[in-house]
Protein backbone atom coordinates (compact mmCIF):
# COMPACT_ATOMS: atom_id res chain seq x y z
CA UNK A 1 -24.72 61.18 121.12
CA UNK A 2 -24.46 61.58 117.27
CA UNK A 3 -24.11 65.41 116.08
CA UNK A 4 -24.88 66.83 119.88
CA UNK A 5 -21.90 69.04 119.25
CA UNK A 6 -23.94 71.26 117.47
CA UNK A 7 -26.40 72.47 119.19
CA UNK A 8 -23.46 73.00 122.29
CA UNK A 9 -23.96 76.60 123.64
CA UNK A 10 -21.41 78.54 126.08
CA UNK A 11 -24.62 79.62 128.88
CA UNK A 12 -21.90 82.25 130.05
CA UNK A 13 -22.56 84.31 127.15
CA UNK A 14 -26.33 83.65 127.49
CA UNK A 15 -25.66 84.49 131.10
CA UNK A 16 -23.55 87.96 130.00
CA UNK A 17 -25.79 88.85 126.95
CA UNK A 18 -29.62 88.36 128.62
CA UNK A 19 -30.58 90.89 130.26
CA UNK A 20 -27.46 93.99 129.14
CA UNK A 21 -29.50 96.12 126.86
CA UNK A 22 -29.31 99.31 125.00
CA UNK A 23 -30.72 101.91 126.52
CA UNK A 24 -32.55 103.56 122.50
CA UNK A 25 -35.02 106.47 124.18
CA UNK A 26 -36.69 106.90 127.27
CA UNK A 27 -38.14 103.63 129.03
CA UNK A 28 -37.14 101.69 125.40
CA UNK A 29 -34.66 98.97 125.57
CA UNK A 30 -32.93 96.96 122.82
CA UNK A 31 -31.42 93.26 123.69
CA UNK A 32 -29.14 92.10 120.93
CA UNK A 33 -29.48 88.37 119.46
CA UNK A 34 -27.89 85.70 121.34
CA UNK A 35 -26.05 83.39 119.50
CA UNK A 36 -28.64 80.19 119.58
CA UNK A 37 -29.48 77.52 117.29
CA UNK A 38 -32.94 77.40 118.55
CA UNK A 39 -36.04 77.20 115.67
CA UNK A 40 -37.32 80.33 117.53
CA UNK A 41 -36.91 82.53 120.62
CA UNK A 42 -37.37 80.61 123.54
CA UNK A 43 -40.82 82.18 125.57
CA UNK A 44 -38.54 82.06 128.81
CA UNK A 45 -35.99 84.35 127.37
CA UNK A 46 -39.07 86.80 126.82
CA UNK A 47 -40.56 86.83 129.86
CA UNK A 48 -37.82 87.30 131.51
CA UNK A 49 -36.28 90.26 129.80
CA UNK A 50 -39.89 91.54 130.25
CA UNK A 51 -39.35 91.56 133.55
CA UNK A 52 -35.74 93.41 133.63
CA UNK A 53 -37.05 95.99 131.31
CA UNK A 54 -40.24 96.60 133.45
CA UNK A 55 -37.56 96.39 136.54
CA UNK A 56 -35.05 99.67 134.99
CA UNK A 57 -38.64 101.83 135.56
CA UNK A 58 -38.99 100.79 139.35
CA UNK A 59 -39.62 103.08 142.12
CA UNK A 60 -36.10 102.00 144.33
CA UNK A 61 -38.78 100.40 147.02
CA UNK A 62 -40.45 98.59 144.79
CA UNK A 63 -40.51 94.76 143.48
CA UNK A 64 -42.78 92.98 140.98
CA UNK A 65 -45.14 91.39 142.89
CA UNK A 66 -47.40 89.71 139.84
CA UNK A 67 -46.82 90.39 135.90
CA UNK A 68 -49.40 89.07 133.24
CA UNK A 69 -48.42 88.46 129.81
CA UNK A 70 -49.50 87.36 126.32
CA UNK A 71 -47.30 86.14 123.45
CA UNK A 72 -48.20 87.32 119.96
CA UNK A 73 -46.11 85.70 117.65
CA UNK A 74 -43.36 83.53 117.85
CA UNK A 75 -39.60 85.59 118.25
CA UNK A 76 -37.12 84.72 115.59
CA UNK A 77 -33.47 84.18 117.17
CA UNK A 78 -31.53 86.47 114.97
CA UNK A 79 -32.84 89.56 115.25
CA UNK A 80 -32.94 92.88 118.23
CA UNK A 81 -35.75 92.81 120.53
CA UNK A 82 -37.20 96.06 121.74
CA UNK A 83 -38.96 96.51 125.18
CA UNK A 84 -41.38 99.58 125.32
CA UNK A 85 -41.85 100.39 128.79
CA UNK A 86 -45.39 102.59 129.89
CA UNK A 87 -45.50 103.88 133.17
CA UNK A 88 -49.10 103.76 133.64
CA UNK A 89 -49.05 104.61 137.64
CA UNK A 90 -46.86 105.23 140.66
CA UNK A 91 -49.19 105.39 143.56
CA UNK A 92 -48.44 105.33 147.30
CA UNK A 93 -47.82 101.86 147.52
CA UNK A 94 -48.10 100.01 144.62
CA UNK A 95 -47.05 100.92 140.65
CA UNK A 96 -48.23 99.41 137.48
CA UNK A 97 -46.11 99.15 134.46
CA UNK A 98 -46.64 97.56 130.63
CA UNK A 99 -44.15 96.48 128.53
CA UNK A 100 -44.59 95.93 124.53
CA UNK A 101 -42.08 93.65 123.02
CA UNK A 102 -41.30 94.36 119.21
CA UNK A 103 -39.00 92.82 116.65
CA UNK A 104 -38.70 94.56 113.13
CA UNK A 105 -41.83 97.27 114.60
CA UNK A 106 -44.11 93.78 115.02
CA UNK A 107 -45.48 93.14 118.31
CA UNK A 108 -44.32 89.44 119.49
CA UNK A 109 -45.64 89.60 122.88
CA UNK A 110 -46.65 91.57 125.75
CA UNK A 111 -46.99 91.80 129.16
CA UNK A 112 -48.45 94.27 132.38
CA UNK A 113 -47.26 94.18 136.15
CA UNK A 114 -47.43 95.53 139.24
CA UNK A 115 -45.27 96.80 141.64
CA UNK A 116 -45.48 96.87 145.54
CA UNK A 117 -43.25 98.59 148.17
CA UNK A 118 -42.74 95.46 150.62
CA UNK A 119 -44.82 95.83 153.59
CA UNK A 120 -45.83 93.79 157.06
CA UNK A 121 -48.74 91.54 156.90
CA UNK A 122 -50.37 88.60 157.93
CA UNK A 123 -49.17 84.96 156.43
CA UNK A 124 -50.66 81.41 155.26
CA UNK A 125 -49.62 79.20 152.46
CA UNK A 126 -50.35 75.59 151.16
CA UNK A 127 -48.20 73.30 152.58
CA UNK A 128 -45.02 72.04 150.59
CA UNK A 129 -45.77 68.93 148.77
CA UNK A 130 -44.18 65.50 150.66
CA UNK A 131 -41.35 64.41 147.91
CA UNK A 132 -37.58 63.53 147.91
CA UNK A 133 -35.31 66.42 148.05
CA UNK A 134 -32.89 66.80 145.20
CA UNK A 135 -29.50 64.71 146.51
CA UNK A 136 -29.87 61.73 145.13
CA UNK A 137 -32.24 62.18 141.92
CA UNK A 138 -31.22 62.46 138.33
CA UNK A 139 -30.78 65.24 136.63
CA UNK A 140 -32.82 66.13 133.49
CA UNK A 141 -30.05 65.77 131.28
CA UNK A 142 -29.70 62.28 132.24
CA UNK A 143 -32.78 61.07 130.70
CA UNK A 144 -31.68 63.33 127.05
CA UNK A 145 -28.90 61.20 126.68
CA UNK A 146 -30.31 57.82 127.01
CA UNK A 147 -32.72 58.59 124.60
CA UNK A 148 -30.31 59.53 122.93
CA UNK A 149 -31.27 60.14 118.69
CA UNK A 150 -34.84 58.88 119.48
CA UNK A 151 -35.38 62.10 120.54
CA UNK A 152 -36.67 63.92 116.86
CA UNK A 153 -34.29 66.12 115.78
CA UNK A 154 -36.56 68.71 115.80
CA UNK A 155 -36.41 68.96 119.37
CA UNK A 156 -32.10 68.63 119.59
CA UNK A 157 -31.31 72.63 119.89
CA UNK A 158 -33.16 73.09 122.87
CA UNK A 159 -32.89 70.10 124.68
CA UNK A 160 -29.01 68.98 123.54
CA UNK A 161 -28.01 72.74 124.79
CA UNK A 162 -26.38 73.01 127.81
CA UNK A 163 -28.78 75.07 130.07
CA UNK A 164 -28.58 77.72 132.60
CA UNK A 165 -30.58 75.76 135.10
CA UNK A 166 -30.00 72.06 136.09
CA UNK A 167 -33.23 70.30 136.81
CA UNK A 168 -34.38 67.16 138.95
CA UNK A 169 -37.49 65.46 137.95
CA UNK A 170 -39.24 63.78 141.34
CA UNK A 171 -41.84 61.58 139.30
CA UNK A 172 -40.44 59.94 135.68
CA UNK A 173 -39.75 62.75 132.98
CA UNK A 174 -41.92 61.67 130.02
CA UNK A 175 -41.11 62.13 126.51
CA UNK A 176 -42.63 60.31 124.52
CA UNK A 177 -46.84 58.75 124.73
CA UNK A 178 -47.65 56.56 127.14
CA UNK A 179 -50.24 55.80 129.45
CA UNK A 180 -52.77 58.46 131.21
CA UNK A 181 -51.34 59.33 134.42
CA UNK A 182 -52.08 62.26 137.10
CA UNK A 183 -50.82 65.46 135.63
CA UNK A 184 -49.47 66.14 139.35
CA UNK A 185 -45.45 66.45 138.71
CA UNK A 186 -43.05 68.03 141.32
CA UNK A 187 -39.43 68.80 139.89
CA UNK A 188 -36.28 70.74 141.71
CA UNK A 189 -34.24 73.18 139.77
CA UNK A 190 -31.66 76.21 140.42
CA UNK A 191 -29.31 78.25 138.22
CA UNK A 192 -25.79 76.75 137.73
CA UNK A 193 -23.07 78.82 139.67
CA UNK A 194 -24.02 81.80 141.61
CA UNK A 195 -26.03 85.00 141.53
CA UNK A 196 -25.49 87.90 143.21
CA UNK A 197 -27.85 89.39 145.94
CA UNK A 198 -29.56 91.65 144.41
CA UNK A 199 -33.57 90.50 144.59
CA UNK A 200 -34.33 91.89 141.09
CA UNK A 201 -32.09 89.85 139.64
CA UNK A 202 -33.37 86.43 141.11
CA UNK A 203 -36.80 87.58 140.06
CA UNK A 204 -35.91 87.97 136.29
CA UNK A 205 -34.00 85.06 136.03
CA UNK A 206 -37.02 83.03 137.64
CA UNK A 207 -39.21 84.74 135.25
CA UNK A 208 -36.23 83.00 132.60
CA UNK A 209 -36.97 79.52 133.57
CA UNK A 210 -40.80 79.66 134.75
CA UNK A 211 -41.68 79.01 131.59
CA UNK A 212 -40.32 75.81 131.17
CA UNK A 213 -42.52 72.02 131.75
CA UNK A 214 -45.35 73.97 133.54
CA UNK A 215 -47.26 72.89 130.11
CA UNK A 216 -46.29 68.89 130.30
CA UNK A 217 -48.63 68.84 132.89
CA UNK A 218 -51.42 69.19 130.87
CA UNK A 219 -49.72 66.35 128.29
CA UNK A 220 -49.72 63.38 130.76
CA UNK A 221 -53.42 62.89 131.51
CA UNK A 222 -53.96 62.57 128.12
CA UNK A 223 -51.14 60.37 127.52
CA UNK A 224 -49.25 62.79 124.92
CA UNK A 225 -45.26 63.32 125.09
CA UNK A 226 -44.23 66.45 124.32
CA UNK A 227 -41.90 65.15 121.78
CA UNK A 228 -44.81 63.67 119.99
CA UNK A 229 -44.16 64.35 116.15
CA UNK A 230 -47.83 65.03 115.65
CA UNK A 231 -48.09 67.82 118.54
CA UNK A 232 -47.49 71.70 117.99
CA UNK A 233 -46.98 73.66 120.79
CA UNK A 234 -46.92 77.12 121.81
CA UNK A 235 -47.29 79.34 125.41
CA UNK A 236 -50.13 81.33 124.94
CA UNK A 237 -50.45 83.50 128.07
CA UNK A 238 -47.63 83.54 131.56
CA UNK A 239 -48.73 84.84 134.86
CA UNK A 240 -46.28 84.93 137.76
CA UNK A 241 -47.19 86.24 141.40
CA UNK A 242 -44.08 86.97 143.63
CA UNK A 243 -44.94 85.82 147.38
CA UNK A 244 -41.80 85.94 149.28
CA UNK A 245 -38.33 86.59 148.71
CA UNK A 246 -35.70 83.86 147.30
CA UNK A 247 -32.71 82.74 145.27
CA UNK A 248 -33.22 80.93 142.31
CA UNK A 249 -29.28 79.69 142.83
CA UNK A 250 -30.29 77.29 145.33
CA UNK A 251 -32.81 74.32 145.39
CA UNK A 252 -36.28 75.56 144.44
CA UNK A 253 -39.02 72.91 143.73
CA UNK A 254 -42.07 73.61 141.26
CA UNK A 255 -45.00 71.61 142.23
CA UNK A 256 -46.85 71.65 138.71
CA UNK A 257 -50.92 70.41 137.87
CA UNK A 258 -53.22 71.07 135.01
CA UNK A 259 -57.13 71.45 135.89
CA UNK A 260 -58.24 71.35 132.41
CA UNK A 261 -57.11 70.88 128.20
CA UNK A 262 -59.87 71.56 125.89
CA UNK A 263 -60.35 73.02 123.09
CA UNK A 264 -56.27 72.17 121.95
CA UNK A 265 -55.26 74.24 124.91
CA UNK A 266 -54.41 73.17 128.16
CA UNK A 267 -53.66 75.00 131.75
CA UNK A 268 -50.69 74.23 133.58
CA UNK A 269 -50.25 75.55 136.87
CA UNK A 270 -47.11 75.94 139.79
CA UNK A 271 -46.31 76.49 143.03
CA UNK A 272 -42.59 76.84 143.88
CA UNK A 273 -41.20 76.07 147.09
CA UNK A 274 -37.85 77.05 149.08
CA UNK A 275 -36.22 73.86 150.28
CA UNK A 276 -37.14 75.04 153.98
CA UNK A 277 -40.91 74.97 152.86
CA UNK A 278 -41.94 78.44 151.96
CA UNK A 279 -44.12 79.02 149.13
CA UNK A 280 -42.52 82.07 147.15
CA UNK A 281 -44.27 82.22 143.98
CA UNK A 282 -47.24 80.83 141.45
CA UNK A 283 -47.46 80.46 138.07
CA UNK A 284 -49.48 80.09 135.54
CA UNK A 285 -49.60 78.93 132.04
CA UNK A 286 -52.18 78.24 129.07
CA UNK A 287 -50.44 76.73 125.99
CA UNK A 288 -51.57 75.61 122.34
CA UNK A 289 -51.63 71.22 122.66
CA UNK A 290 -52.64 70.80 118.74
CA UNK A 291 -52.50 67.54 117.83
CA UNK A 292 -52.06 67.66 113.71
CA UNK A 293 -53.13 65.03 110.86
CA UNK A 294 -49.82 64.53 109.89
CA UNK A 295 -46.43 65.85 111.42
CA UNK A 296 -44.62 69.04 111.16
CA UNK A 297 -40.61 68.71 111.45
CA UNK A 298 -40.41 72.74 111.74
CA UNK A 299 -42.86 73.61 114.86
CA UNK A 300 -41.37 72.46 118.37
């Protein structure tokens, strides 16, 4: 693959450097730039350190159970982000935290959650979709090299990176415009190498990767690949809600849909899955779908 070198990345230092942050006044963390040769902060990255920063303010018997956020601008790569923390309630049960995310004192996204203390209760869930299990189908990466410098170049420091998570598409991963089809996609993924077993930590780093092809969704009914030079793209709004417990360093699938695009926005939607069948958490994504006159090399 011609020049895919360059946009190499060592994921252990993304690993190392993602959620250690400076500690600058009370409830305010700093996270340093890590070294990328993305266009612009990837929303994932966000979201997640969201999370961890919201998580350094928790009760000790309390987890996020559901955290709502919005982004505001688009994050450059090369500068500190800083993670205002407001600890709006600690009630019996539950807390509520928000967390505004700065970069040179402008707001670039932000985000409220809640916090339960993990109690008893009664169960149900949707049943875990019917598709192949991981063994056997190809990884993600797989499909980037045989389309090897079709792919705009555009979209090369993201997808050319090695990534923290290795992903399994179920149904064909689609790139490029084709035909209408149902916007139902299912997809396995899990961190590469192991986590510890702290909870917390499987949350954020779900929160890391949750925001990645829940918007593609919304592309395939219309027949539009994301890699479309004529589309823009942006996350707009991220809601997760935590059902159960898990480890995102084993097989999780995300069973993704999109009821609706209008308006040059779209809704994806997920539910992931354990291997064994529970359903431990939903998500929820609108995102910008623009589809411009003529194309734009710089917006991915």
């Amino acid at each position: 693959m011609a020049d895919s070198e360059q946009y190499a990345n060592d994921p252990a230092v993304e690993h190392e450097m993602l959620f250690a942050f400076e500690e600058v006044g009370t409830d305010h963390f700093r996270a340093a730039p890590i070294p990328s040769r993305l266009l612009r902060l990837y929303g994932g990255q966000v979201v997640g350190q969201a999370v961890a920063a919201i998580q350094k303010t928790a009760l000790p018997d309390r987890a996020i159970n559901s955290c709502h956020a919005y982004f505001v601008r688009p994050g450059s790569i090369d500068r500190p982000i800083d993670f205002i923390v407001s600890r709006d309630r600690d009630g019996r049960s539950f807390s509520a935290r928000r967390v505004v995310v700065e970069q040179d004192g402008q707001v670039i996204f932000t985000m409220s959650a809640f916090l339960h203390t993990q109690e008893a209760g009664a169960r149900h869930q949707f049943p875990m979709p019917d598709v192949p299990g991981p063994d056997g189908l190809r990884p993600m990466s797989d499909y980037i090299v045989e389309i090897g410098d079709a792919l705009p170049r555009k979209h090369w420091p993201f997808w050319r990176r090695e990534h923290l998570f290795e992903w399994r598409p179920v149904e064909r991963f689609r790139v490029f415009n084709d035909a209408p089809e149902s916007s139902v996609r299912h997809v396995w993924f899990r961190f590469r190498g192991k986590l510890g077993d702290d909870p917390a930590e499987h949350q954020r780093f779900f929160a890391y990767v949750s925001d990645l092809h829940i918007l593609h969704a919304g592309l395939v009914p219309l027949g539009v690949g994301w890699a479309d030079d004529h589309l823009q793209t942006a996350s707009l709004d991220h809601a997760i809600w935590f059902h159960d417990s898990f480890r995102v360093d084993e097989w999780l699938l995300y069973a993704l849909d999109s009821p609706a695009a209008a308006g040059s926005r779209t809704l994806g939607r997920g539910a992931v899955y354990t291997a064994d069948g529970r359903l431990v958490a939903s998500v929820a994504q609108e995102g910008l779908i623009r589809i411009l006159a003529t194309p734009r090399g710089d917006i991915l």
